[in-house]
N, C-alpha and C. Protein backbone atom coordinates (compact mmCIF):
# COMPACT_ATOMS: atom_id res chain seq x y z
N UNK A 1 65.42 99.00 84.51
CA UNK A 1 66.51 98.05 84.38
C UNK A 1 65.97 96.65 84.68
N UNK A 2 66.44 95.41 84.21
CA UNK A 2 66.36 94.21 84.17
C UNK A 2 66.65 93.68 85.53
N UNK A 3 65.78 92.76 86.18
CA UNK A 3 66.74 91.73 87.47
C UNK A 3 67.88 91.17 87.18
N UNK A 4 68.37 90.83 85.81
CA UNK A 4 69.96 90.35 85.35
C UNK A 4 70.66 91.19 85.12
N UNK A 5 70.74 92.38 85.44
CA UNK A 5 71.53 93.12 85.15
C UNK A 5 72.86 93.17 86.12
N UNK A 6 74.13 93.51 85.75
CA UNK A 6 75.04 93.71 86.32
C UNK A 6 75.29 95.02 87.30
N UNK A 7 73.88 95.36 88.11
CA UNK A 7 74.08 96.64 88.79
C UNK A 7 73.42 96.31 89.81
N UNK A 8 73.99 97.26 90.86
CA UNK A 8 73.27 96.93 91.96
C UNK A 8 72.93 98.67 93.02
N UNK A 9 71.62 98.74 93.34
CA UNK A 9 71.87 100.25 94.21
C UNK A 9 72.25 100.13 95.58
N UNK A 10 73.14 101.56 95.66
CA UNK A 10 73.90 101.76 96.54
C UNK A 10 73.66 102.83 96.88
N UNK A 11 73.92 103.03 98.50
CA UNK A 11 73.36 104.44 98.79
C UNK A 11 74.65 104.90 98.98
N UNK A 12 75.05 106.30 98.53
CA UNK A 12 76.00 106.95 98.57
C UNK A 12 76.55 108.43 99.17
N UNK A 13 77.42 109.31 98.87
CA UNK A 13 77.55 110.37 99.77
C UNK A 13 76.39 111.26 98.68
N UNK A 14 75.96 111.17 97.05
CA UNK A 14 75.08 112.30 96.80
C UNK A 14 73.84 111.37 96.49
N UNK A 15 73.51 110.79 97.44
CA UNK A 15 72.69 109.92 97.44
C UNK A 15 72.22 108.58 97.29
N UNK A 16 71.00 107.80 96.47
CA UNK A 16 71.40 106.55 95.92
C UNK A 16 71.94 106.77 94.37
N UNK A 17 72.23 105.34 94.21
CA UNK A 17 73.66 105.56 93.10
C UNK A 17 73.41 104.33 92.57
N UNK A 18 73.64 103.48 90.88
CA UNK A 18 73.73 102.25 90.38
C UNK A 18 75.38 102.19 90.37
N UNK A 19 75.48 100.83 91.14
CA UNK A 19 77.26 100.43 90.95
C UNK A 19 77.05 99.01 90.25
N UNK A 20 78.63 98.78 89.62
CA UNK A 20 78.30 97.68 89.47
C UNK A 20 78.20 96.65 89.94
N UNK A 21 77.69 95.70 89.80
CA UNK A 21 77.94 94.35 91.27
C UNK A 21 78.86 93.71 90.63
N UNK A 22 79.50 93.31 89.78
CA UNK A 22 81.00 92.93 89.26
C UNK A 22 81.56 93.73 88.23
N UNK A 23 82.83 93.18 87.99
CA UNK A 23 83.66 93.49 86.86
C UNK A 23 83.18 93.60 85.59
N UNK A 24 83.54 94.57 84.91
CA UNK A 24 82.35 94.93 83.31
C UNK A 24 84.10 95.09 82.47
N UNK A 25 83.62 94.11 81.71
CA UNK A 25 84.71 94.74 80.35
C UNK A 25 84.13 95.61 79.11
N UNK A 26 84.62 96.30 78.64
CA UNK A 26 84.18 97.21 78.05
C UNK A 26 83.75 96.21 76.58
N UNK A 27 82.09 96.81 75.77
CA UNK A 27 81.08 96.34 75.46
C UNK A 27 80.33 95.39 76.24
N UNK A 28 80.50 94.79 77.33
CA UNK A 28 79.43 94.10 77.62
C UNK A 28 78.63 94.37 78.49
N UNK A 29 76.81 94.05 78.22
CA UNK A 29 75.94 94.55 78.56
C UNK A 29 75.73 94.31 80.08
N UNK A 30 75.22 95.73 80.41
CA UNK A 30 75.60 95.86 82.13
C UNK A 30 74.00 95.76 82.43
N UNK A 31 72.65 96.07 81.35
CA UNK A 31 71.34 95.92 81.91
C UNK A 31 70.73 96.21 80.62
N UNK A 32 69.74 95.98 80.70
CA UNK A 32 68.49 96.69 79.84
C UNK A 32 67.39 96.63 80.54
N UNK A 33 66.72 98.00 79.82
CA UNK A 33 65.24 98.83 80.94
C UNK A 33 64.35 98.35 79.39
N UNK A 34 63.35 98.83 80.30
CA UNK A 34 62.06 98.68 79.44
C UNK A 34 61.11 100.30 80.35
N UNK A 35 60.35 100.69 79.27
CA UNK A 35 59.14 101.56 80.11
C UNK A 35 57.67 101.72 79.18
N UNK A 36 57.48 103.07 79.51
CA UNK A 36 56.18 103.53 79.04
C UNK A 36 56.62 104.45 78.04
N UNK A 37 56.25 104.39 76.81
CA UNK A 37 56.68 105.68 75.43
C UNK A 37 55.79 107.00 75.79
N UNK A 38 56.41 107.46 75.62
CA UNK A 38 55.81 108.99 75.78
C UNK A 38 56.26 110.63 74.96
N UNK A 39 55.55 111.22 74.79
CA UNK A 39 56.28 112.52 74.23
C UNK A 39 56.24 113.32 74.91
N UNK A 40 56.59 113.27 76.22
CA UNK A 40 56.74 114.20 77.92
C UNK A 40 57.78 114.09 78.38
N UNK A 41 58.93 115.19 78.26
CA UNK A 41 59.87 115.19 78.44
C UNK A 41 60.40 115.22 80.14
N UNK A 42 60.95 114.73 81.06
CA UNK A 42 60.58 114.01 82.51
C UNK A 42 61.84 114.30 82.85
N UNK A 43 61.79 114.35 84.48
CA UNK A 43 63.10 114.03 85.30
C UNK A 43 64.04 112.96 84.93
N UNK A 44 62.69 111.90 85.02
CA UNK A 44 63.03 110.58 84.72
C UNK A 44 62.17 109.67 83.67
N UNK A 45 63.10 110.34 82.37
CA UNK A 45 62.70 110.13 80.99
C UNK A 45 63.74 109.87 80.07
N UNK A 46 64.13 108.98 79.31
CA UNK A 46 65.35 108.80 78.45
C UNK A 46 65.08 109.43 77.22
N UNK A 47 65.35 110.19 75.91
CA UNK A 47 64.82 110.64 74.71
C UNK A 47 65.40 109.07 73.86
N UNK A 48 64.23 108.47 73.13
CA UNK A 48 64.78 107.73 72.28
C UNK A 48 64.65 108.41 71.16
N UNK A 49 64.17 108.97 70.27
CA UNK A 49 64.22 109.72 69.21
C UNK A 49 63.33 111.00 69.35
N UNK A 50 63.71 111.81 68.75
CA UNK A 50 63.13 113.51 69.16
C UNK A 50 61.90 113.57 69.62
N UNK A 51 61.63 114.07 70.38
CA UNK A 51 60.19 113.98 70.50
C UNK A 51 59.42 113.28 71.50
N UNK A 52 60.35 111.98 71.08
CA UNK A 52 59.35 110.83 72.18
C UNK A 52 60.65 109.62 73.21
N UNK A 53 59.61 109.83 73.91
CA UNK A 53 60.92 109.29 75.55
C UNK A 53 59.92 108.00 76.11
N UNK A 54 61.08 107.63 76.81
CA UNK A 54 60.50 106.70 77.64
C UNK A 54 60.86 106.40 78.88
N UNK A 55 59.34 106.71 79.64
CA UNK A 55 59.43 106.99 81.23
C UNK A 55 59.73 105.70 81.88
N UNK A 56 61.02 105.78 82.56
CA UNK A 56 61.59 104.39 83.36
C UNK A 56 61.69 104.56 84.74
N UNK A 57 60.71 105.85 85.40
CA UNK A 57 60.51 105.30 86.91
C UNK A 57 61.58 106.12 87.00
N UNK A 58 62.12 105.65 88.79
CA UNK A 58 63.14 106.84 89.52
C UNK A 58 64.20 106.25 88.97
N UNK A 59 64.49 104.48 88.54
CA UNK A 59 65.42 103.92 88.34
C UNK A 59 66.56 104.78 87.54
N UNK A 60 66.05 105.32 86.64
CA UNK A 60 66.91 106.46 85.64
C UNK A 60 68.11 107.12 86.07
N UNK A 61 66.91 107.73 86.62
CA UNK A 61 68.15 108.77 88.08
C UNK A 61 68.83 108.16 88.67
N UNK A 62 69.07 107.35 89.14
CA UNK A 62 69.94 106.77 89.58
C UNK A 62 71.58 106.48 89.22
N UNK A 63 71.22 106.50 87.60
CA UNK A 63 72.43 106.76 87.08
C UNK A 63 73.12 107.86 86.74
N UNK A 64 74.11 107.57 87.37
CA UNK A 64 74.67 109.27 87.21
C UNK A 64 75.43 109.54 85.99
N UNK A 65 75.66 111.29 86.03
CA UNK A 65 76.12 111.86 85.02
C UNK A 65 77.53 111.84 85.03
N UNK A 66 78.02 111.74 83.94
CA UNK A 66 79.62 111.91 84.21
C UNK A 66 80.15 112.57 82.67
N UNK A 67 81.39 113.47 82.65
CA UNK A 67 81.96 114.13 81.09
C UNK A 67 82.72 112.97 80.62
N UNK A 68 82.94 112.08 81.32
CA UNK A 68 83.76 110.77 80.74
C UNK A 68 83.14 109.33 81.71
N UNK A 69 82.15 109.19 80.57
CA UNK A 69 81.54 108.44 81.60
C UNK A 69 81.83 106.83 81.00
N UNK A 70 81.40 105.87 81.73
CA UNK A 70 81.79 104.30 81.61
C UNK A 70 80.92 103.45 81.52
N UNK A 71 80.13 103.85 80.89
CA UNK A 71 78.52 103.44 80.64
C UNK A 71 77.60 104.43 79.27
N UNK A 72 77.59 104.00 78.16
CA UNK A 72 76.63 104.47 77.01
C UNK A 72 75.05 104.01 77.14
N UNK A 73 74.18 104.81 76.41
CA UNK A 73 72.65 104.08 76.48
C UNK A 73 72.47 103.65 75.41
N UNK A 74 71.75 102.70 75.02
CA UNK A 74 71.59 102.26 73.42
C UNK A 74 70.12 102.26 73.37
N UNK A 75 69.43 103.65 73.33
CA UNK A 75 67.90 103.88 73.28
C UNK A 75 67.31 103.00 71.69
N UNK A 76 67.89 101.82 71.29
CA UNK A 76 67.37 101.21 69.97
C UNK A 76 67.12 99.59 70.74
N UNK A 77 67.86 99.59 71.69
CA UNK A 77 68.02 98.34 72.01
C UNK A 77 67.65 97.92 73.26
N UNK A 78 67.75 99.62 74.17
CA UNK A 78 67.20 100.01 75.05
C UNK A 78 68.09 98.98 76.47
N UNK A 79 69.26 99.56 76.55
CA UNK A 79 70.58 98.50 76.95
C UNK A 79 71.45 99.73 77.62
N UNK A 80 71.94 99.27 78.53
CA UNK A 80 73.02 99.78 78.95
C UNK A 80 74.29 99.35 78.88
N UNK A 81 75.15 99.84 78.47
CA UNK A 81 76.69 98.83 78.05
C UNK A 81 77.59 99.85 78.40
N UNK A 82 78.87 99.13 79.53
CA UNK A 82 80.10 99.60 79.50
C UNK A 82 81.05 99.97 78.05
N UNK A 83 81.75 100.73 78.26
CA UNK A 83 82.18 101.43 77.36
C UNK A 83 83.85 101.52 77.72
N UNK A 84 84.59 101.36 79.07
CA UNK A 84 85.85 101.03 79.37
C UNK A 84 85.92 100.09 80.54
N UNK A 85 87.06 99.16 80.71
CA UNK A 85 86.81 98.34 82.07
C UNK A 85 85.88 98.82 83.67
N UNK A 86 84.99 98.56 83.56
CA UNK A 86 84.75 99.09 85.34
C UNK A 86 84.52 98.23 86.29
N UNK A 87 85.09 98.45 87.56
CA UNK A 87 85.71 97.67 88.78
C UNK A 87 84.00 97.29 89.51
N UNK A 88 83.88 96.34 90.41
CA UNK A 88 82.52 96.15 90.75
C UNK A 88 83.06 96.97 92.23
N UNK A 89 81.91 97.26 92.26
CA UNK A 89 81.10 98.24 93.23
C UNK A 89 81.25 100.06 92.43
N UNK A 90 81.81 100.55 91.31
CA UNK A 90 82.38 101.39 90.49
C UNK A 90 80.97 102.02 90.83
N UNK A 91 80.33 103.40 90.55
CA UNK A 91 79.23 103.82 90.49
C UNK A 91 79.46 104.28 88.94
N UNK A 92 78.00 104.11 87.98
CA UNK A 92 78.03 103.54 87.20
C UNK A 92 77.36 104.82 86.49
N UNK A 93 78.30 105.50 85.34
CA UNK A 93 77.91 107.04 85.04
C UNK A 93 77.70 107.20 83.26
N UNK A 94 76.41 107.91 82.68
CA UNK A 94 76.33 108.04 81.08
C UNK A 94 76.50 109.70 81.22
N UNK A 95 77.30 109.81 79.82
CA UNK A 95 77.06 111.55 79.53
C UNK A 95 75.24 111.85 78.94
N UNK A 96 74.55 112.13 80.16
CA UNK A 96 73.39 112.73 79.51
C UNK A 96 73.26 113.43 78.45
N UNK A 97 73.81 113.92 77.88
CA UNK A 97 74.14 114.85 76.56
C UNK A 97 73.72 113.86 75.53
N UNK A 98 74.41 112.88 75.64
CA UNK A 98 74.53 111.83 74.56
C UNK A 98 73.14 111.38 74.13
N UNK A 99 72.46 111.65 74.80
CA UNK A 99 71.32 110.85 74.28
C UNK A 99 70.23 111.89 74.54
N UNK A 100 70.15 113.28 75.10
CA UNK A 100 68.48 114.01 75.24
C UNK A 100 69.04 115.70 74.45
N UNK A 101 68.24 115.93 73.82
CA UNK A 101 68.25 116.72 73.01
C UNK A 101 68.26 118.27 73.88
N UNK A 102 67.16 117.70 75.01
CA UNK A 102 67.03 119.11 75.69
C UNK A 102 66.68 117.85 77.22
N UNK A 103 67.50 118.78 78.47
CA UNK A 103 67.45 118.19 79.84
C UNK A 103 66.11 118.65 80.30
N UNK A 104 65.46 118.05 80.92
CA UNK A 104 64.17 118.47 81.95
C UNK A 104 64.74 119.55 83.03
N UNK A 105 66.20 119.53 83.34
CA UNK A 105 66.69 120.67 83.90
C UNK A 105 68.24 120.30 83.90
N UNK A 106 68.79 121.94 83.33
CA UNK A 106 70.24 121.96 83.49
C UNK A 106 70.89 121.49 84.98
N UNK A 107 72.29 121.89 85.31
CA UNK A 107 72.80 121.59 86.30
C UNK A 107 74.59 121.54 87.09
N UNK A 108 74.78 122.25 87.52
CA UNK A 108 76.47 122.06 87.29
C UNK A 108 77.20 120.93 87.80
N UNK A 109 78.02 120.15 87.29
CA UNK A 109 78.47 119.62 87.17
C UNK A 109 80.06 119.27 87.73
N UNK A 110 80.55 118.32 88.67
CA UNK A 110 81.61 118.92 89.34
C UNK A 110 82.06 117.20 89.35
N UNK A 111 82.04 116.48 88.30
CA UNK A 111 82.02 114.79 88.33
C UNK A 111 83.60 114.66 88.35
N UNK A 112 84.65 115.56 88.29
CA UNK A 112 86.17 115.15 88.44
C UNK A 112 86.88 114.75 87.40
N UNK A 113 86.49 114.80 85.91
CA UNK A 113 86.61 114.32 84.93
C UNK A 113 87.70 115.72 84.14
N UNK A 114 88.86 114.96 83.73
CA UNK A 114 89.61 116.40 83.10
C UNK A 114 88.84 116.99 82.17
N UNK A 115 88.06 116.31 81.52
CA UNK A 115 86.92 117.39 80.46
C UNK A 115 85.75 117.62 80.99
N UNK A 116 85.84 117.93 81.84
CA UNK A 116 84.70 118.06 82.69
C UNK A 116 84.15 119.75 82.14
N UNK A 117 83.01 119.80 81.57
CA UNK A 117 82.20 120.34 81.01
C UNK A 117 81.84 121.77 81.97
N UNK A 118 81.56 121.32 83.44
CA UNK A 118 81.19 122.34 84.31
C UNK A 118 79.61 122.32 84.52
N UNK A 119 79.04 122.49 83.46
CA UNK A 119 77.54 122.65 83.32
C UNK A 119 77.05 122.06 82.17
N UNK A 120 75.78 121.40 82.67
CA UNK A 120 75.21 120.22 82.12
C UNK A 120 73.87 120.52 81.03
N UNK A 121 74.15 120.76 79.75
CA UNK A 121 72.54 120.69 78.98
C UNK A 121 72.63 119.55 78.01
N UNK A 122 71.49 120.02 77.26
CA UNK A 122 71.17 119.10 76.36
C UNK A 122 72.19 118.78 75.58
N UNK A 123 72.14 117.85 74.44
CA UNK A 123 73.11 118.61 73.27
C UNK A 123 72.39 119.45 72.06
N UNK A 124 71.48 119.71 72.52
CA UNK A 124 71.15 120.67 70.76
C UNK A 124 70.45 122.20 71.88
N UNK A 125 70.69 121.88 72.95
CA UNK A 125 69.78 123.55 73.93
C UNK A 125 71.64 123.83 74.32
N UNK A 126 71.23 125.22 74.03
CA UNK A 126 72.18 126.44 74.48
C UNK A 126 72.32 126.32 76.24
N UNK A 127 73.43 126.83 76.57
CA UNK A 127 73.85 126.76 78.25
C UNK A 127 72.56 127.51 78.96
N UNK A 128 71.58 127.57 79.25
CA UNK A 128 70.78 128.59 80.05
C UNK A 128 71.77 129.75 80.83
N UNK A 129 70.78 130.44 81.14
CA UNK A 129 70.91 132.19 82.02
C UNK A 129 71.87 131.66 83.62
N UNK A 130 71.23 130.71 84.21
CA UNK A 130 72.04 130.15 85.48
C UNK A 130 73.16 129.49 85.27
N UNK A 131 73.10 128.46 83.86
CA UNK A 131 74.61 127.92 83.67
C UNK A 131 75.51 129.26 83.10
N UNK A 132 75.11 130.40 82.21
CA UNK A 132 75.83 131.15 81.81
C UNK A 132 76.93 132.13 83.21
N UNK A 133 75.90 132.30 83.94
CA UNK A 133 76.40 132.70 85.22
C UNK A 133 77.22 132.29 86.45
N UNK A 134 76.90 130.48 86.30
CA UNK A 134 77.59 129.79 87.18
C UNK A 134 79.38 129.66 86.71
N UNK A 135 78.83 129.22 85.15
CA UNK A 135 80.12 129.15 84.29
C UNK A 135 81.41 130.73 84.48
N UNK A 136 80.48 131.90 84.41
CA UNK A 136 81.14 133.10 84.66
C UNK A 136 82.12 133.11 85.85
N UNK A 137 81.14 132.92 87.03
CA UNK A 137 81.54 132.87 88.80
C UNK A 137 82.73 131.82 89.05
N UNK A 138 82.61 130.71 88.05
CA UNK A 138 83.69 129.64 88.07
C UNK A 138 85.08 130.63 87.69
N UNK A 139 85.05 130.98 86.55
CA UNK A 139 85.90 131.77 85.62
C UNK A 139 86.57 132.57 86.38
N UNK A 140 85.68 133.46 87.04
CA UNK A 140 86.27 134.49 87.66
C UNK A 140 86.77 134.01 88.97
N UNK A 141 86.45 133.22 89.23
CA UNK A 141 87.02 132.63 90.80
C UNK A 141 88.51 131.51 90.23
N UNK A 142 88.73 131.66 89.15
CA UNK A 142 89.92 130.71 88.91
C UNK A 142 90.75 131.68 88.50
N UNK A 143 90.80 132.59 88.04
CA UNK A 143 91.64 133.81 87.56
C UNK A 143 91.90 134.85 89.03
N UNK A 144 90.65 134.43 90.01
CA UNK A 144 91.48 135.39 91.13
C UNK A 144 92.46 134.32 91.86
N UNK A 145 91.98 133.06 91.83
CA UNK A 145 93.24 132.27 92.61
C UNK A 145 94.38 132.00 91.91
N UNK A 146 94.22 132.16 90.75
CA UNK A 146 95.95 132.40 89.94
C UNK A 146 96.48 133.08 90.09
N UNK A 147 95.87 134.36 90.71
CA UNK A 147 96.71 135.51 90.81
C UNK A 147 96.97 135.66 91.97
N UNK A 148 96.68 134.92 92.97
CA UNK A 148 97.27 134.83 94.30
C UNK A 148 98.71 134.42 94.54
């Protein structure tokens, strides 16, 4: 991410976190990163087109995941831009889906969002063996508390 960027880190309850340091109206640009191109798919790796990513440091991570999130990536322009009003100090969230074909690792997902997904992959990789199972244990643990 850029020193002009409209974000600032914050340490939080699941760790550190990018918020914003002011008010973002939706389209305007909240940062742009720069890195190293690579075809090594990483913790902390963005996919700009199949194949080949670009490694941006821990900074990445930092941004969190969300099923309705308030922040898009524009891997052409290599930009981060709000996408609905967000409040400053907001912690500042992209749907990973949106942009990596396959995750460096799945993950469940519990961001509070009514479409909230549950479990986190790529968009073109199938749920893995642990999300298939976590997703199950969810299932079945919501059908026994209905029936309570």
């Amino acid at each position: 991410m850029t020193d002009t960027a409209a974000w600032r880190r914050q340490v939080c309850a699941h760790g550190a976190a990018l918020v914003a340091s002011r008010d973002l109206a939706p389209g305007e640009l909240v940062g742009g990163f720069q890195g190293k191109v690579s075809r090594a798919l990483g913790q902390h790796t963005l996919q700009m087109l199949p194949g080949l990513h670009v490694e941006l440091g821990h900074s990445v991570g930092l941004l969190a995941h969300g099923c309705a999130p308030n922040c898009v990536l524009d891997m052409h322009a290599l930009e981060l831009l709000a996408i609905r009003p967000i409040r400053s100090g907001e912690r500042l969230t992209i749907d990973y889906a949106q942009t990596e074909d396959r995750l460096f690792r799945q993950f469940p997902c519990d961001c509070g969002a009514r479409e909230c997904r549950r479990w986190i992959s790529g968009r073109r990789e199938p749920v893995n063996a642990a999300g298939l199972a976590y997703l199950a244990r969810l299932k079945a643990d919501r059908k026994a508390w209905s029936t309570r």
